[in-house]
PDB file of N, CA and C in Angstrom:
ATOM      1  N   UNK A   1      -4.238 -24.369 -48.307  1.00  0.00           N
ATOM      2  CA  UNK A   1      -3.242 -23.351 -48.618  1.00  0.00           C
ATOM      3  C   UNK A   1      -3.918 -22.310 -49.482  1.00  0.00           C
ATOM      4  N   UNK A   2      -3.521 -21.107 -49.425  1.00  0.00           N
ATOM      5  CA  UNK A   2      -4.239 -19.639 -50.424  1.00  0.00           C
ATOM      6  C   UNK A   2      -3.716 -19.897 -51.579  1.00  0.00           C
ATOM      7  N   UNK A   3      -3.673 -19.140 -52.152  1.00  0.00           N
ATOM      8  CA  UNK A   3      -3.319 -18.721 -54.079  1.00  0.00           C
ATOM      9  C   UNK A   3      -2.205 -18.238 -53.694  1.00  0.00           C
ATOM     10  N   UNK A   4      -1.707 -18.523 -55.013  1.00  0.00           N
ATOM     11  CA  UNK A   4      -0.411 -17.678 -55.769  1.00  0.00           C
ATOM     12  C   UNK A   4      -0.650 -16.979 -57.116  1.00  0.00           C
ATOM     13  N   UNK A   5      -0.268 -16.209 -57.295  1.00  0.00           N
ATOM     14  CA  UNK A   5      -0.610 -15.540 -58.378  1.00  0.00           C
ATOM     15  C   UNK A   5       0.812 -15.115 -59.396  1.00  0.00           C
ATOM     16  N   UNK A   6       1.145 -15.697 -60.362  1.00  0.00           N
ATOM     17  CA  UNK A   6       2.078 -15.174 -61.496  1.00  0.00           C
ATOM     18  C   UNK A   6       1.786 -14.240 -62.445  1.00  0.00           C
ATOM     19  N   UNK A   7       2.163 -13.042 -62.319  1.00  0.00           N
ATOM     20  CA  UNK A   7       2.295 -12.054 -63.249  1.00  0.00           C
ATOM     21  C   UNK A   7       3.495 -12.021 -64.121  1.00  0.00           C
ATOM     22  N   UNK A   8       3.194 -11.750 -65.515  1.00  0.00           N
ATOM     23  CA  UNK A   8       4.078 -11.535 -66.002  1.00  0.00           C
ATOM     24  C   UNK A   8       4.168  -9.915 -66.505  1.00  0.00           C
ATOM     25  N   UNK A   9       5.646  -9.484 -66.133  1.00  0.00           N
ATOM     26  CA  UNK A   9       6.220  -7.891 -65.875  1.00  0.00           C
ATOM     27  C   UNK A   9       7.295  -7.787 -66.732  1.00  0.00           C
ATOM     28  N   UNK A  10       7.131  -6.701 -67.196  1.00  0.00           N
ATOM     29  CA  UNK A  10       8.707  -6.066 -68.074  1.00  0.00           C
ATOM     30  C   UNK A  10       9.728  -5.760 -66.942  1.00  0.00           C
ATOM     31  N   UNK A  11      10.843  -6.561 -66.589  1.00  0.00           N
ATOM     32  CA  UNK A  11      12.066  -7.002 -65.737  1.00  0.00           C
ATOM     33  C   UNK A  11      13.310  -6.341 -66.543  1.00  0.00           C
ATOM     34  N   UNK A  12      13.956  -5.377 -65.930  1.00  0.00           N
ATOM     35  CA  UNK A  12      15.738  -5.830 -66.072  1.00  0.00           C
ATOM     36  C   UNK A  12      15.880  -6.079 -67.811  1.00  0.00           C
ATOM     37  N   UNK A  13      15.172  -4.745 -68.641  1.00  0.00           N
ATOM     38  CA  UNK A  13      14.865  -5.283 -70.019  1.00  0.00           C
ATOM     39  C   UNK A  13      15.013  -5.759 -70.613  1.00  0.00           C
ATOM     40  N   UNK A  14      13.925  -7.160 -70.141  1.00  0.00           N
ATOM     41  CA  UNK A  14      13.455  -8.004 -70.894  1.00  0.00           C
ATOM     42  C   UNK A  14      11.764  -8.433 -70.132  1.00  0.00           C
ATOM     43  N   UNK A  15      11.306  -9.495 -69.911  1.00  0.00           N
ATOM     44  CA  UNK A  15      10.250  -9.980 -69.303  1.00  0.00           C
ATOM     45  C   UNK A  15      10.335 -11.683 -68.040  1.00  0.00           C
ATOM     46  N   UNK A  16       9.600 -11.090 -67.378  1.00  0.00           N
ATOM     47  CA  UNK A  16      10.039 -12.060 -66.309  1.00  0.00           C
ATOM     48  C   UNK A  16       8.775 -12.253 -65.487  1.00  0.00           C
ATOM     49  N   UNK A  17       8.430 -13.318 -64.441  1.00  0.00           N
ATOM     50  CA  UNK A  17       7.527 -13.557 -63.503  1.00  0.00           C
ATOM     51  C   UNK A  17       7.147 -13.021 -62.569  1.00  0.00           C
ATOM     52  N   UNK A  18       6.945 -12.695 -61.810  1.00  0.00           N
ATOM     53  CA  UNK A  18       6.857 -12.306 -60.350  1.00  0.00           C
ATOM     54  C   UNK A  18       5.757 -12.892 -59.621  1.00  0.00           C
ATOM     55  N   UNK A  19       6.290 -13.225 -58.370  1.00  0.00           N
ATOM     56  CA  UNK A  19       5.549 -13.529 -57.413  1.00  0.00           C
ATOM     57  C   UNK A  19       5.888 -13.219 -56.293  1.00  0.00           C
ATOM     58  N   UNK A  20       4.642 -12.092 -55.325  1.00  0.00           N
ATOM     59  CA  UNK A  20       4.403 -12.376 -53.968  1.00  0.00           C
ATOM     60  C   UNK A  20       6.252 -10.704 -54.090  1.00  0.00           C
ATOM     61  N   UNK A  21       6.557 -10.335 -55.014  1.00  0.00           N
ATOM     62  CA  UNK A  21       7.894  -9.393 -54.840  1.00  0.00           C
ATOM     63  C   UNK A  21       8.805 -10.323 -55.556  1.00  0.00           C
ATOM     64  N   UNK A  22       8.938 -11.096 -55.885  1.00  0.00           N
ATOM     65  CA  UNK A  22       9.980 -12.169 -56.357  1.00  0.00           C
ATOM     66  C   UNK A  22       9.968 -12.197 -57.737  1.00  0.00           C
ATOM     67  N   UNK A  23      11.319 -12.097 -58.498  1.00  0.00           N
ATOM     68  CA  UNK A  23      11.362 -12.038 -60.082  1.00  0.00           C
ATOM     69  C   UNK A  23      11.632 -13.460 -60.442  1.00  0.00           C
ATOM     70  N   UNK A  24      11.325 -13.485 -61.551  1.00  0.00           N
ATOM     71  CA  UNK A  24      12.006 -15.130 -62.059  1.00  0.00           C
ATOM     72  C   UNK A  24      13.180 -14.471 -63.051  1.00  0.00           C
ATOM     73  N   UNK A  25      14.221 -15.131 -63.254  1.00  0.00           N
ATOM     74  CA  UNK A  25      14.673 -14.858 -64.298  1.00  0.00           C
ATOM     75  C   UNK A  25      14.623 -14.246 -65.337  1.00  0.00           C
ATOM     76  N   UNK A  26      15.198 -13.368 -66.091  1.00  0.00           N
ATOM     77  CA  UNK A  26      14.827 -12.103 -67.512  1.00  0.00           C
ATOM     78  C   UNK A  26      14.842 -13.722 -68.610  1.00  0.00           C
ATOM     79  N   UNK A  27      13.623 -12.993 -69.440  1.00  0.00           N
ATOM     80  CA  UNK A  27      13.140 -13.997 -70.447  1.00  0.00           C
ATOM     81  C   UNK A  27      13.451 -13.257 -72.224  1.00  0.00           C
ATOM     82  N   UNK A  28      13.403 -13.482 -72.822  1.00  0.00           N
ATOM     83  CA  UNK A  28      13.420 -12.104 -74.126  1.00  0.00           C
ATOM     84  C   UNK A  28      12.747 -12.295 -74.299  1.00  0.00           C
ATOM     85  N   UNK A  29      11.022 -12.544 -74.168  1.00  0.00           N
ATOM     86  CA  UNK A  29      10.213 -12.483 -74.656  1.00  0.00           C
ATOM     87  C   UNK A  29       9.041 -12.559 -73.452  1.00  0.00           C
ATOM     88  N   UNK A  30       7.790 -12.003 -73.893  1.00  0.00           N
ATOM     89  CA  UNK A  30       7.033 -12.250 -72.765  1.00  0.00           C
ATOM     90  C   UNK A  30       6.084 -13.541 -72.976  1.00  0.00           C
ATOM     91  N   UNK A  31       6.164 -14.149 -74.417  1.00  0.00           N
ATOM     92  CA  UNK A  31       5.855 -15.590 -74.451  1.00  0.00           C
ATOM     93  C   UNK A  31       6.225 -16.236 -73.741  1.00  0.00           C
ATOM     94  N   UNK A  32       7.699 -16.135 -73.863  1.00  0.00           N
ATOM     95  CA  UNK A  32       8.604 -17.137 -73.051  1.00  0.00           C
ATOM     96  C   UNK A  32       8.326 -17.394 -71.053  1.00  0.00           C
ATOM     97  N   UNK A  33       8.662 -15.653 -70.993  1.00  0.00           N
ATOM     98  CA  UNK A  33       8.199 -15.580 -69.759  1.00  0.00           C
ATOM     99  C   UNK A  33       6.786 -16.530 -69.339  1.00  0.00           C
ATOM    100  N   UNK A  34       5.808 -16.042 -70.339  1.00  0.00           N
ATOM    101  CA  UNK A  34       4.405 -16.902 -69.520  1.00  0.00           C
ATOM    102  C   UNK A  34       4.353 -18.549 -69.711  1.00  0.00           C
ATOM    103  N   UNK A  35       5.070 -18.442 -70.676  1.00  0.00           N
ATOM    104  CA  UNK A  35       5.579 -20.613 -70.403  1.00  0.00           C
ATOM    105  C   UNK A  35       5.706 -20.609 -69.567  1.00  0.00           C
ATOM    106  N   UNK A  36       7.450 -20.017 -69.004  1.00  0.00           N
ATOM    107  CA  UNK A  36       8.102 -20.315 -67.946  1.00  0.00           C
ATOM    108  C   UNK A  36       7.222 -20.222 -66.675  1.00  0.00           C
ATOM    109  N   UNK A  37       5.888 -19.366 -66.651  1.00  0.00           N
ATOM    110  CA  UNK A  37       5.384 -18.934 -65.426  1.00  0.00           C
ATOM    111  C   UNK A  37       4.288 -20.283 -65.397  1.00  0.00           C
ATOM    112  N   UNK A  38       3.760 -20.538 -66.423  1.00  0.00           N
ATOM    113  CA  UNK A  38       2.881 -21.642 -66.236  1.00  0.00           C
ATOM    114  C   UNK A  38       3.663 -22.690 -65.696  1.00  0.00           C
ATOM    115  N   UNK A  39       4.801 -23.298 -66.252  1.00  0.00           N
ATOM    116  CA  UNK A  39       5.341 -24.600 -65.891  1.00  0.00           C
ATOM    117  C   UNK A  39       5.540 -24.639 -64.525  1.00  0.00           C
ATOM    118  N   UNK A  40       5.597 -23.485 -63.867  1.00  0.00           N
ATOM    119  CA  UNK A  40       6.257 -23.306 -62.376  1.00  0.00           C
ATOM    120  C   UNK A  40       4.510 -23.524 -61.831  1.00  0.00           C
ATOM    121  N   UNK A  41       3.662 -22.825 -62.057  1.00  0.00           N
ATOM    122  CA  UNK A  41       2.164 -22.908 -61.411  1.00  0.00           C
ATOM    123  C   UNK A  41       2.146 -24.574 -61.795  1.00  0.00           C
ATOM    124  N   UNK A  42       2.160 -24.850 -63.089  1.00  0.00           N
ATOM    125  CA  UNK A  42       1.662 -26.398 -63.109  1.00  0.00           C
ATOM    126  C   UNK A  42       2.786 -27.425 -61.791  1.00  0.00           C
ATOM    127  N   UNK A  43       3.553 -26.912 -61.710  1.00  0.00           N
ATOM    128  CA  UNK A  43       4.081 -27.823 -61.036  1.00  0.00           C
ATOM    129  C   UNK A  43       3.999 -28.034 -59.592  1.00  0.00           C
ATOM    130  N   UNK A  44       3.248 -27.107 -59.159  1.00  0.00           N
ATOM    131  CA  UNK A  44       2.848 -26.551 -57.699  1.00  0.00           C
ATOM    132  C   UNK A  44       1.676 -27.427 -57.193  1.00  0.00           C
ATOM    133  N   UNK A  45       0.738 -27.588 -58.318  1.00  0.00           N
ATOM    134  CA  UNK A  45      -0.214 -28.357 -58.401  1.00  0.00           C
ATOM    135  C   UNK A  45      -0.664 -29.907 -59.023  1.00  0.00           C
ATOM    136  N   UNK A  46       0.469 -30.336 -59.978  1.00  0.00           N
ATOM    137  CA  UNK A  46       0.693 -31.454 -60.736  1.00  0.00           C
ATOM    138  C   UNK A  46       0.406 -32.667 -59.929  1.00  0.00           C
ATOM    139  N   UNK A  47      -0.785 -33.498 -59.942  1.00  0.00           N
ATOM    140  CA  UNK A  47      -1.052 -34.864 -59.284  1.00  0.00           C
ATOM    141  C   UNK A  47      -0.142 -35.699 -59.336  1.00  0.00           C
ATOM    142  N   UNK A  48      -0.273 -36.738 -58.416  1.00  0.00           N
ATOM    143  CA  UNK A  48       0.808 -37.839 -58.730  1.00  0.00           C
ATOM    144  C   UNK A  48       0.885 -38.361 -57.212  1.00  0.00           C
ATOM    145  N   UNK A  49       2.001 -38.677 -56.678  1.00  0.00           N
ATOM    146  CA  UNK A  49       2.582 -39.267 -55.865  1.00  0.00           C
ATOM    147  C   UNK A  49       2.173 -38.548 -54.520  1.00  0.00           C
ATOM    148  N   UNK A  50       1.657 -38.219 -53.710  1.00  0.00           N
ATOM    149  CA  UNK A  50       1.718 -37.586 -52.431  1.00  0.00           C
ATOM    150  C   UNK A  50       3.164 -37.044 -52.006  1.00  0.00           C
ATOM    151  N   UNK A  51       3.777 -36.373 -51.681  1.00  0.00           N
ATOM    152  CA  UNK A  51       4.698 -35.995 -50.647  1.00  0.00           C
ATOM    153  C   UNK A  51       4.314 -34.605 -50.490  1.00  0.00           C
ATOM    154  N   UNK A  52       5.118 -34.782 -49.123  1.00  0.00           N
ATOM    155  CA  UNK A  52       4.714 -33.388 -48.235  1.00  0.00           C
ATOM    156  C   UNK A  52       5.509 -32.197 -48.916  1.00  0.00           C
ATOM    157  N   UNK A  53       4.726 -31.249 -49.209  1.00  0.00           N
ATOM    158  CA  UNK A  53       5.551 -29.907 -49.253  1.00  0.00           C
ATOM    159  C   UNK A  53       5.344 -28.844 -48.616  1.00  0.00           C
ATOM    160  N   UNK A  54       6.016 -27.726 -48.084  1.00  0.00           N
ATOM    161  CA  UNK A  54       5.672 -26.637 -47.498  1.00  0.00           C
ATOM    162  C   UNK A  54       6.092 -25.309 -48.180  1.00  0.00           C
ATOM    163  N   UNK A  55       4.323 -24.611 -48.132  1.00  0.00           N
ATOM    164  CA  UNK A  55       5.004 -23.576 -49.252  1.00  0.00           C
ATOM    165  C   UNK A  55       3.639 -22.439 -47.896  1.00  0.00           C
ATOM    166  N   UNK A  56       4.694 -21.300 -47.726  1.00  0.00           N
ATOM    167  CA  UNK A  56       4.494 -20.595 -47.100  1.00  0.00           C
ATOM    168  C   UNK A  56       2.966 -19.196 -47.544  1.00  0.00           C
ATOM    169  N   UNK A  57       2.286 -18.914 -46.277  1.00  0.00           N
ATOM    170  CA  UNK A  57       1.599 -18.000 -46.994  1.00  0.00           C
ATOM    171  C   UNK A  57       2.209 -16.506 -46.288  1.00  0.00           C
ATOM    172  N   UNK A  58       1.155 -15.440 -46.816  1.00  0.00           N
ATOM    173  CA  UNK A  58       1.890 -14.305 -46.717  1.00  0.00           C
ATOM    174  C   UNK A  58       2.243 -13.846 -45.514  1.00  0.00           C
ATOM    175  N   UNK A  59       1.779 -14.577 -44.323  1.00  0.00           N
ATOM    176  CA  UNK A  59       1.841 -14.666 -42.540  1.00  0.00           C
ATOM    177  C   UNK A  59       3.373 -15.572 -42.508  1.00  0.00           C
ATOM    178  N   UNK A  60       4.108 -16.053 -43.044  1.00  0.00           N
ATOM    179  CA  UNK A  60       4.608 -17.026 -43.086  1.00  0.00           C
ATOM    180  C   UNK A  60       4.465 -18.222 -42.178  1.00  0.00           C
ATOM    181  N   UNK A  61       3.273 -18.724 -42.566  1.00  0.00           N
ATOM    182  CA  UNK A  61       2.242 -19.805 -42.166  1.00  0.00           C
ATOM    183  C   UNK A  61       2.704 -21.122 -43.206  1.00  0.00           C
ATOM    184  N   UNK A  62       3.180 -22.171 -42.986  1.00  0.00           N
ATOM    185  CA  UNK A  62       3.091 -23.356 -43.696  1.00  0.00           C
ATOM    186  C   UNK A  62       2.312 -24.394 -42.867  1.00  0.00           C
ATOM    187  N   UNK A  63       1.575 -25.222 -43.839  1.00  0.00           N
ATOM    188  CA  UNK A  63       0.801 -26.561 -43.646  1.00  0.00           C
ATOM    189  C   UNK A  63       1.503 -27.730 -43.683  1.00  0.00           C
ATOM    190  N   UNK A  64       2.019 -27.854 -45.338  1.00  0.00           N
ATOM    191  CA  UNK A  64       2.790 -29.147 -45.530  1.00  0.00           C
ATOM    192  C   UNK A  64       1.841 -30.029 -46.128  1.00  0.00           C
ATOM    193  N   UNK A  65       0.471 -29.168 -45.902  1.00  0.00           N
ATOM    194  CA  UNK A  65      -0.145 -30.691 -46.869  1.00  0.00           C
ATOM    195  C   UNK A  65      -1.009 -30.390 -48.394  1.00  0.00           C
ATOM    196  N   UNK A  66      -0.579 -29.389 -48.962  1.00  0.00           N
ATOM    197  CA  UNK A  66      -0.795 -29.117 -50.398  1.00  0.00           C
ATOM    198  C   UNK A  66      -0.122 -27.817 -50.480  1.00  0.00           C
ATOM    199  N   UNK A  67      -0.193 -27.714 -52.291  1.00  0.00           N
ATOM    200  CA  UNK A  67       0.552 -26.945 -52.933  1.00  0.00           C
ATOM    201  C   UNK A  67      -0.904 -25.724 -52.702  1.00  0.00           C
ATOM    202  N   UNK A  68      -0.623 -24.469 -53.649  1.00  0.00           N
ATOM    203  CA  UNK A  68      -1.392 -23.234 -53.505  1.00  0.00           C
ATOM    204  C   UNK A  68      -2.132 -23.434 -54.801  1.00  0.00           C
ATOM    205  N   UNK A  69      -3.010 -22.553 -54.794  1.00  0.00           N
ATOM    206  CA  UNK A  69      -3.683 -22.596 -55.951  1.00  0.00           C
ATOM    207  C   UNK A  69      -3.238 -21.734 -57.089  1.00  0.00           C
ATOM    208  N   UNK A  70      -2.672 -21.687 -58.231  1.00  0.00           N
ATOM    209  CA  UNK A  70      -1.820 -20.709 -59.372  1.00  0.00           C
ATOM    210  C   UNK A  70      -2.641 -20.156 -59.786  1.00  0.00           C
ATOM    211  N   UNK A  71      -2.013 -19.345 -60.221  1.00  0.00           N
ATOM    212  CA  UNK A  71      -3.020 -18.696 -61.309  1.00  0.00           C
ATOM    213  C   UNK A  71      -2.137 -17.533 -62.206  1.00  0.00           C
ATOM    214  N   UNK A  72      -1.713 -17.748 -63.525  1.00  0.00           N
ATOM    215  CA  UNK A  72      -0.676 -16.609 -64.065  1.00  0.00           C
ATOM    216  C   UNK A  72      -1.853 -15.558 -65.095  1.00  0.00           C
ATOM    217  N   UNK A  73      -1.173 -14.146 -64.735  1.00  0.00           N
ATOM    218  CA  UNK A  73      -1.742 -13.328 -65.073  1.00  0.00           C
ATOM    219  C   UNK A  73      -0.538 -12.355 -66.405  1.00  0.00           C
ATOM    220  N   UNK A  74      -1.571 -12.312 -67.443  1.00  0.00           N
ATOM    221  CA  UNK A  74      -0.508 -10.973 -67.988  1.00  0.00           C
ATOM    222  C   UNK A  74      -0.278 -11.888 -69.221  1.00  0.00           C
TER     223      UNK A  74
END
């Protein structure tokens, strides 16, 4: 699977995520925001148990057999 990339952007004034065009939620802070953006990357990638997931690329192409690679910016 390709990358994902989390930016964090001044949103709807306050601060929020984006990915790929997609906002996360308004944060009041842009600390907050880049928690919130890490926990979402860590979890994309977090070891453990196998199950299948499908997470689309920008072709809307899914595999099903791993998460993307994160990476938060900002």
């Amino acid at each position: 699977m390709g990358a994902v990339t989390c930016r964090i952007v001044k949103h709807d004034g306050g601060w929020a995520y984006e990915v790929n065009g997609t906002y996360s939620e308004k944060f009041s802070t842009r600390e907050a925001a880049r928690k919130a953006a890490r926990l979402a990357a860590c979890e994309q990638v977090t070891p453990g148990e196998t199950t299948s997931i499908s997470c689309e690329d920008e072709r809307g192409q899914a595999d099903g057999r791993d998460g993307p690679k994160t990476t938060v910016e900002g």
